[in-house]
C-alpha atoms as a PDB file:
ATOM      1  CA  UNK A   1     -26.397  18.452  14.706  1.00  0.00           C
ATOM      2  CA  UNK A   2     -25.661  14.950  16.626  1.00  0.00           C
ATOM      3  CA  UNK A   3     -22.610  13.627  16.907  1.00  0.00           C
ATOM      4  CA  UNK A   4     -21.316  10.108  14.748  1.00  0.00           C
ATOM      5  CA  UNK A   5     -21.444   7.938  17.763  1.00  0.00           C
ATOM      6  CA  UNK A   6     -18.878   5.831  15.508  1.00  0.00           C
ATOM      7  CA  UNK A   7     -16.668   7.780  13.570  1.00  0.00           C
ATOM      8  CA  UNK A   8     -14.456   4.738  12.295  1.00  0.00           C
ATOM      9  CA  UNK A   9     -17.513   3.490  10.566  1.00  0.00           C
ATOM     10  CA  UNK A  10     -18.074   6.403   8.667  1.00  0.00           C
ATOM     11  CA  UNK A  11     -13.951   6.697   8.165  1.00  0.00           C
ATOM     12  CA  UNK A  12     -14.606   3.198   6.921  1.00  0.00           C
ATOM     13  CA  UNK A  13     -17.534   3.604   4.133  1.00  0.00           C
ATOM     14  CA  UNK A  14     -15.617   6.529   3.426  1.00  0.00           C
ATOM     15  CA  UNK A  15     -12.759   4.478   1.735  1.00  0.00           C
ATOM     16  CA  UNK A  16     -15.034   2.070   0.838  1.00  0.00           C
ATOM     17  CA  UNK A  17     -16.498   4.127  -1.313  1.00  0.00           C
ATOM     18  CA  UNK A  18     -13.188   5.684  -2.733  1.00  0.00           C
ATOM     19  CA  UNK A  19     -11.510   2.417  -3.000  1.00  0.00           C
ATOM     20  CA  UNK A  20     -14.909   1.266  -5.327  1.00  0.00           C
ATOM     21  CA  UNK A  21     -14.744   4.301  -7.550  1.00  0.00           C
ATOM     22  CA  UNK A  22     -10.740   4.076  -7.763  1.00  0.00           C
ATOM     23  CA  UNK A  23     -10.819   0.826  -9.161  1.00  0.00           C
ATOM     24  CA  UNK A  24     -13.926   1.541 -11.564  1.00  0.00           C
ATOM     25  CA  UNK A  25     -12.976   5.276 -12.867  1.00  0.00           C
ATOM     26  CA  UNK A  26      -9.142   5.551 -11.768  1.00  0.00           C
ATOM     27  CA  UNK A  27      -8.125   8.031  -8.693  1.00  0.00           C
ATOM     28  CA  UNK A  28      -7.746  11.200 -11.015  1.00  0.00           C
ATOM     29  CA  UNK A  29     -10.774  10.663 -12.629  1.00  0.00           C
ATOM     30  CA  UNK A  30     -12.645  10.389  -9.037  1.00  0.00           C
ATOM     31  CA  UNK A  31     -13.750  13.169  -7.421  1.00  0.00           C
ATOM     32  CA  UNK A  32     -14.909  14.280  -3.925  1.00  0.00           C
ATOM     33  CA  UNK A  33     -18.541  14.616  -5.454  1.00  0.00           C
ATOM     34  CA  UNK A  34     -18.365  10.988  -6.347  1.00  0.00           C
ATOM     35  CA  UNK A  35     -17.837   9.857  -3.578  1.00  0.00           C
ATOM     36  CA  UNK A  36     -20.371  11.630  -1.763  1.00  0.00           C
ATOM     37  CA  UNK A  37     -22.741  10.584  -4.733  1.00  0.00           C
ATOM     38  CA  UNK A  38     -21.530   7.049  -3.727  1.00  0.00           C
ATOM     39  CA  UNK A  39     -22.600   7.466  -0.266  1.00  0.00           C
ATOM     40  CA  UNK A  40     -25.372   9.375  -1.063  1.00  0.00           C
ATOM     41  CA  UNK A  41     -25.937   9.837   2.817  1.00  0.00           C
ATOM     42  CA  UNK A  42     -22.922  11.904   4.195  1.00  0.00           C
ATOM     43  CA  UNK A  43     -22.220  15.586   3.962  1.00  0.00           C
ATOM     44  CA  UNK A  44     -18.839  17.304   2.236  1.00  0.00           C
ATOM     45  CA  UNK A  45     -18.166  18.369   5.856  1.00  0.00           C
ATOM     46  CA  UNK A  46     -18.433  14.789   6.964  1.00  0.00           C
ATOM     47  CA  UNK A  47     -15.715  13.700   4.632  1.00  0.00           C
ATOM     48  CA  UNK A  48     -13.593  16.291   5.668  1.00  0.00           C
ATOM     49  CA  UNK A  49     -14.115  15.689   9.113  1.00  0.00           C
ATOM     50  CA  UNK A  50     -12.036  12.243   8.200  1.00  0.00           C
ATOM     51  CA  UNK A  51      -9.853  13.108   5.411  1.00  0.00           C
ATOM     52  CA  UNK A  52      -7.765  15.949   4.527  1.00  0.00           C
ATOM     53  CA  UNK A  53      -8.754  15.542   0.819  1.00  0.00           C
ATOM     54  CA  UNK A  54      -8.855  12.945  -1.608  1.00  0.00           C
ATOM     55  CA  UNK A  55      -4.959  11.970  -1.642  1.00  0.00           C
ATOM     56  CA  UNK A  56      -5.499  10.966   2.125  1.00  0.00           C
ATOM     57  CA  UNK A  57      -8.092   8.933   1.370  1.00  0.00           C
ATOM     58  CA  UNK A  58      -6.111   7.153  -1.134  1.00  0.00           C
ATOM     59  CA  UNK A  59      -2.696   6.471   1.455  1.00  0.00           C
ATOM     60  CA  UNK A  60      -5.614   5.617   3.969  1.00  0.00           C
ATOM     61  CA  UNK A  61      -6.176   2.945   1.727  1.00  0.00           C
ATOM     62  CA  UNK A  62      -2.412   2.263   0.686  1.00  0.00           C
ATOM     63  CA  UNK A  63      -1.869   1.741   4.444  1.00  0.00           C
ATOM     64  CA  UNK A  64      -4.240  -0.456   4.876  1.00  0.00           C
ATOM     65  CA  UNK A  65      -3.548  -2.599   1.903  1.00  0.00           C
ATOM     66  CA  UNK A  66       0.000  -2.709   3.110  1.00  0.00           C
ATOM     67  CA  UNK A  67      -1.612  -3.768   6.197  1.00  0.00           C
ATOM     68  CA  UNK A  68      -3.732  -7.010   5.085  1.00  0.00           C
ATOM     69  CA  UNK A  69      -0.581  -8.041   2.852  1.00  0.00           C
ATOM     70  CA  UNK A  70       2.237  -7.580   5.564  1.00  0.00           C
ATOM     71  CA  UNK A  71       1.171 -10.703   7.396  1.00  0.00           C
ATOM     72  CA  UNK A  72       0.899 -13.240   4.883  1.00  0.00           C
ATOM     73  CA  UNK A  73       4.469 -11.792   3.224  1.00  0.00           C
ATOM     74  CA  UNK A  74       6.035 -12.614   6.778  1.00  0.00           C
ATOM     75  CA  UNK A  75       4.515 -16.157   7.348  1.00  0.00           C
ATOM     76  CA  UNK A  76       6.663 -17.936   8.899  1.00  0.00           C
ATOM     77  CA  UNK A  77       7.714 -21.130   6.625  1.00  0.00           C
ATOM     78  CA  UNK A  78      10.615 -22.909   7.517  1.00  0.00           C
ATOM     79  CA  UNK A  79      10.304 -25.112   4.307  1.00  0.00           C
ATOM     80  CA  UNK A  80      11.325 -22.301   2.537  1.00  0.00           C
ATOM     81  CA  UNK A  81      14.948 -21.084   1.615  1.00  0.00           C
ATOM     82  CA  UNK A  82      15.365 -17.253   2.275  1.00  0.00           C
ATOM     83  CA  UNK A  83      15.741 -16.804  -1.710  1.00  0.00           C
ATOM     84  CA  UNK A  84      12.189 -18.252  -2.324  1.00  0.00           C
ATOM     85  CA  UNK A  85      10.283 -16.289   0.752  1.00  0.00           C
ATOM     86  CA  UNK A  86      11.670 -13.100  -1.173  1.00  0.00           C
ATOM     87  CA  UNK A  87      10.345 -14.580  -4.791  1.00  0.00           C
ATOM     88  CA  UNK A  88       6.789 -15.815  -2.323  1.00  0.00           C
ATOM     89  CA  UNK A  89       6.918 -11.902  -1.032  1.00  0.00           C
ATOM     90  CA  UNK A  90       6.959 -10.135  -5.019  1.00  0.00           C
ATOM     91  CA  UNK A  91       4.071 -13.076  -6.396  1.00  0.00           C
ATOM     92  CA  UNK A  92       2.209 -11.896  -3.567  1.00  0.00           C
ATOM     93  CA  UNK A  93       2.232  -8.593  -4.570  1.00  0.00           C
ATOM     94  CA  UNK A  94       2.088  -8.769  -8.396  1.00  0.00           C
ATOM     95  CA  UNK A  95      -0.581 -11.504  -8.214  1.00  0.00           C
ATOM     96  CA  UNK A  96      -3.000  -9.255  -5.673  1.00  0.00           C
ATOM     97  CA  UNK A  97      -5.666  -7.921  -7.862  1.00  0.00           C
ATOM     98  CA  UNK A  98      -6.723  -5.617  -5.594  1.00  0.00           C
ATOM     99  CA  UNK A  99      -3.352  -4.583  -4.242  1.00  0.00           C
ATOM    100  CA  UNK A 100      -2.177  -3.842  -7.892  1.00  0.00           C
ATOM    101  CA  UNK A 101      -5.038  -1.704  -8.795  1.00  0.00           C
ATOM    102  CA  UNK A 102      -4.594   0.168  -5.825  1.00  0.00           C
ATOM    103  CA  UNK A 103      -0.621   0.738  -6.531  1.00  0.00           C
ATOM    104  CA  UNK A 104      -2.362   1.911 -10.623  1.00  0.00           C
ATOM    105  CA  UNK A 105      -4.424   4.489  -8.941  1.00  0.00           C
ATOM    106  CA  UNK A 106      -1.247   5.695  -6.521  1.00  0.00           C
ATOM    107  CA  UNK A 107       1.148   5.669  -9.097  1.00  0.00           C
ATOM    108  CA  UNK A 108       0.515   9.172 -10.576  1.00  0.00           C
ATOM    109  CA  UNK A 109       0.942  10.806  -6.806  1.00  0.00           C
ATOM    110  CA  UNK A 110       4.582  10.024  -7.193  1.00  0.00           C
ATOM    111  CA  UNK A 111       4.901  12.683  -9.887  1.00  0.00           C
ATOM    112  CA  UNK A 112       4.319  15.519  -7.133  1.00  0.00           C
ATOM    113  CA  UNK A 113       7.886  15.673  -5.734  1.00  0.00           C
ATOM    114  CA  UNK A 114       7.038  16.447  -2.032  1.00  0.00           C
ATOM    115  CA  UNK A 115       4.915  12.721  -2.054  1.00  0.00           C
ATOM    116  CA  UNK A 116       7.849  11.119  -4.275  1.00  0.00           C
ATOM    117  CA  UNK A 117      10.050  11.904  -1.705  1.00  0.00           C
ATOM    118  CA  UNK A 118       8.262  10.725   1.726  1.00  0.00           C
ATOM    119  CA  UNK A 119       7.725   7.129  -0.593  1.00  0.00           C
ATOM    120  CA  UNK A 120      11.206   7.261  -1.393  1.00  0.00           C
ATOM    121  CA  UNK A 121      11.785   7.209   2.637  1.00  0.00           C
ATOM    122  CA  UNK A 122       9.653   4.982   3.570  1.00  0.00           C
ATOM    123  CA  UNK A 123      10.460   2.284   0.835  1.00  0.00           C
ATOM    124  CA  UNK A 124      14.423   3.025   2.008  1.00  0.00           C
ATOM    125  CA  UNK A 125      13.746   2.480   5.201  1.00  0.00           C
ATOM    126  CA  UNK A 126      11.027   0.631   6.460  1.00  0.00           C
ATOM    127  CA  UNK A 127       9.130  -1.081   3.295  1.00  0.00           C
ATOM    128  CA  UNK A 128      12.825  -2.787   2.715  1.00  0.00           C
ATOM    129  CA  UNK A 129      12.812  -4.639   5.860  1.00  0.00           C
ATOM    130  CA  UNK A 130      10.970  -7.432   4.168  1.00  0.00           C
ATOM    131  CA  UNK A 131      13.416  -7.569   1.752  1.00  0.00           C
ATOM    132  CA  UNK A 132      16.351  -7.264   4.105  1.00  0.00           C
ATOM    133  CA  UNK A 133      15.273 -10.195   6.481  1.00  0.00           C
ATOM    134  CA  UNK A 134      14.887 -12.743   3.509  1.00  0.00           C
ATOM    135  CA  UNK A 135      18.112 -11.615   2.232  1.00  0.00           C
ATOM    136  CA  UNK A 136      19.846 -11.964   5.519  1.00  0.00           C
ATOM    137  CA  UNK A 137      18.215 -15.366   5.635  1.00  0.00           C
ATOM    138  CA  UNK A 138      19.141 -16.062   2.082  1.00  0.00           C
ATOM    139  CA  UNK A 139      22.801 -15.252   3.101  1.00  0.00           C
ATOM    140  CA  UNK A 140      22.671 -17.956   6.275  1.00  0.00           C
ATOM    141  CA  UNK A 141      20.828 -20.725   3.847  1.00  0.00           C
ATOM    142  CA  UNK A 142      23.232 -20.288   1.094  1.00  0.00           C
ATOM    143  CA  UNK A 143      20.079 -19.608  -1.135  1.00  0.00           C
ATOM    144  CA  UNK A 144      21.451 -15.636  -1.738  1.00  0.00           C
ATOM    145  CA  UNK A 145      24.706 -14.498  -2.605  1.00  0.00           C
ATOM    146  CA  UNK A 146      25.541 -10.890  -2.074  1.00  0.00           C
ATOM    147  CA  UNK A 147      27.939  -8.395  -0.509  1.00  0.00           C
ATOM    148  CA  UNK A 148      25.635  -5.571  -0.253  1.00  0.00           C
ATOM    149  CA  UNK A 149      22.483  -6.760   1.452  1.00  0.00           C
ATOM    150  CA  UNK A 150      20.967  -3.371   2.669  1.00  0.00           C
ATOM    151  CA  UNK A 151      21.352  -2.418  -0.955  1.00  0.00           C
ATOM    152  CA  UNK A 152      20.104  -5.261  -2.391  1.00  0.00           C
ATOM    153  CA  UNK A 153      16.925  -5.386  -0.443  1.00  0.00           C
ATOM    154  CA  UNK A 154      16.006  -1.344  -1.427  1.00  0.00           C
ATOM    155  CA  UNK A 155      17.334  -2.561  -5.174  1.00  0.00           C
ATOM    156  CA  UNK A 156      14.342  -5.611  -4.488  1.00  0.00           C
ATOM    157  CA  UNK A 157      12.129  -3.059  -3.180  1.00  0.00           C
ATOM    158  CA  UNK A 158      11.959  -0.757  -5.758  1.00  0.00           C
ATOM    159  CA  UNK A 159      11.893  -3.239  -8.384  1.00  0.00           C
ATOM    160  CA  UNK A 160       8.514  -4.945  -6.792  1.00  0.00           C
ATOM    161  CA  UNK A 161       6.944  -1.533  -6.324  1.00  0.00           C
ATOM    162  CA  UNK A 162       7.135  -0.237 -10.120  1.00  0.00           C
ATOM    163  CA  UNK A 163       6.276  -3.984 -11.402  1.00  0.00           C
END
C-alpha cells in the first residue's frame, strides 16, 4: 500500500468533511460511515490513521475554530476602551455563524464528565486570558470597575461560552 505523501491534506478533508456533515445532520447524528461516504475515497483505516474517533475530529475542529477567531478577538485597537474590546470579543463570537454551530454540535460532549472537566480547565485557565487582559485594561481606562478581575474574566468566560 503507498504511503499519503501528504498526510495533513488528508487530516484536512477529513474535518472538512466532518465539519460539513456536523453542521447539516448535528455531531451525534454523524457517524464515521458518513464521513467516509462523504469522502467516498478514503478507507476506515485512513481516518483512524488521523483521528482517534469522531470526538477528536470534532476538538480538531474546535481548535481550529478557536484558532481563526483568536486573532481578530486580540486586534489591537487603541480607539477602543478595555470595556468595549471585551463586548467586540462576545459579538464576535455570538455573531460567527460558523463558530456557533460548531459550539451546537460540541455542546452535548460536555455531558461526559471526564471532557466537562478538561473544558472546565482550559476555559479557567487559558480561554480566560482574553477576558482577563480587557479587564485589566478596562481597570487602567476607567471603562471596568471590579475588585475581582481573575474572577470576573472566568465569570465573562463562561457566560460567552453557554450563550
Amino acid at each position: 500500500m503507498a504511503r499519503n505523501a501528504h498526510p495533513e491534506v488528508t487530516r484536512q478533508r477529513i474535518l472538512d468533511a466532518a465539519k460539513k456533515l456536523f453542521a447539516q445532520k448535528g455531531y451525534e447524528r454523524t457517524t464515521i460511515q458518513d464521513i467516509l461516504d462523504e469522502l467516498e475515497d478514503l478507507s476506515k483505516g485512513a481516518i483512524y490513521h488521523h483521528f482517534k474517533n469522531k470526538e477528536a475530529m470534532l476538538h480538531a475542529l474546535v481548535d481550529s475554530d478557536n484558532e481563526r477567531l483568536l486573532p481578530q478577538a486580540n486586534q489591537e485597537d487603541d480607539s477602543r476602551n478595555g470595556l468595549q474590546k471585551l463586548r467586540n470579543s462576545l459579538m464576535l463570537q455570538i455573531t460567527d455563524a460558523e463558530h456557533m454551530t460548531l459550539m451546537r454540535d460540541a455542546f452535548p460532549l460536555l455531558n461526559d464528565p471526564k471532557i466537562l472537566a478538561e473544558n472546565l480547565r482550559i476555559w479557567r485557565t487559558d480561554s480566560t486570558k482574553i477576558a482577563y487582559d480587557f479587564i485589566q485594561e478596562g481597570l487602567k481606562d476607567g471603562s471596568i470597575t471590579t475588585e475581582y478581575p481573575q474572577e470576573a474574566a472566568e465569570l465573562f468566560h463562561c457566560c460567552s461560552i453557554t450563550g
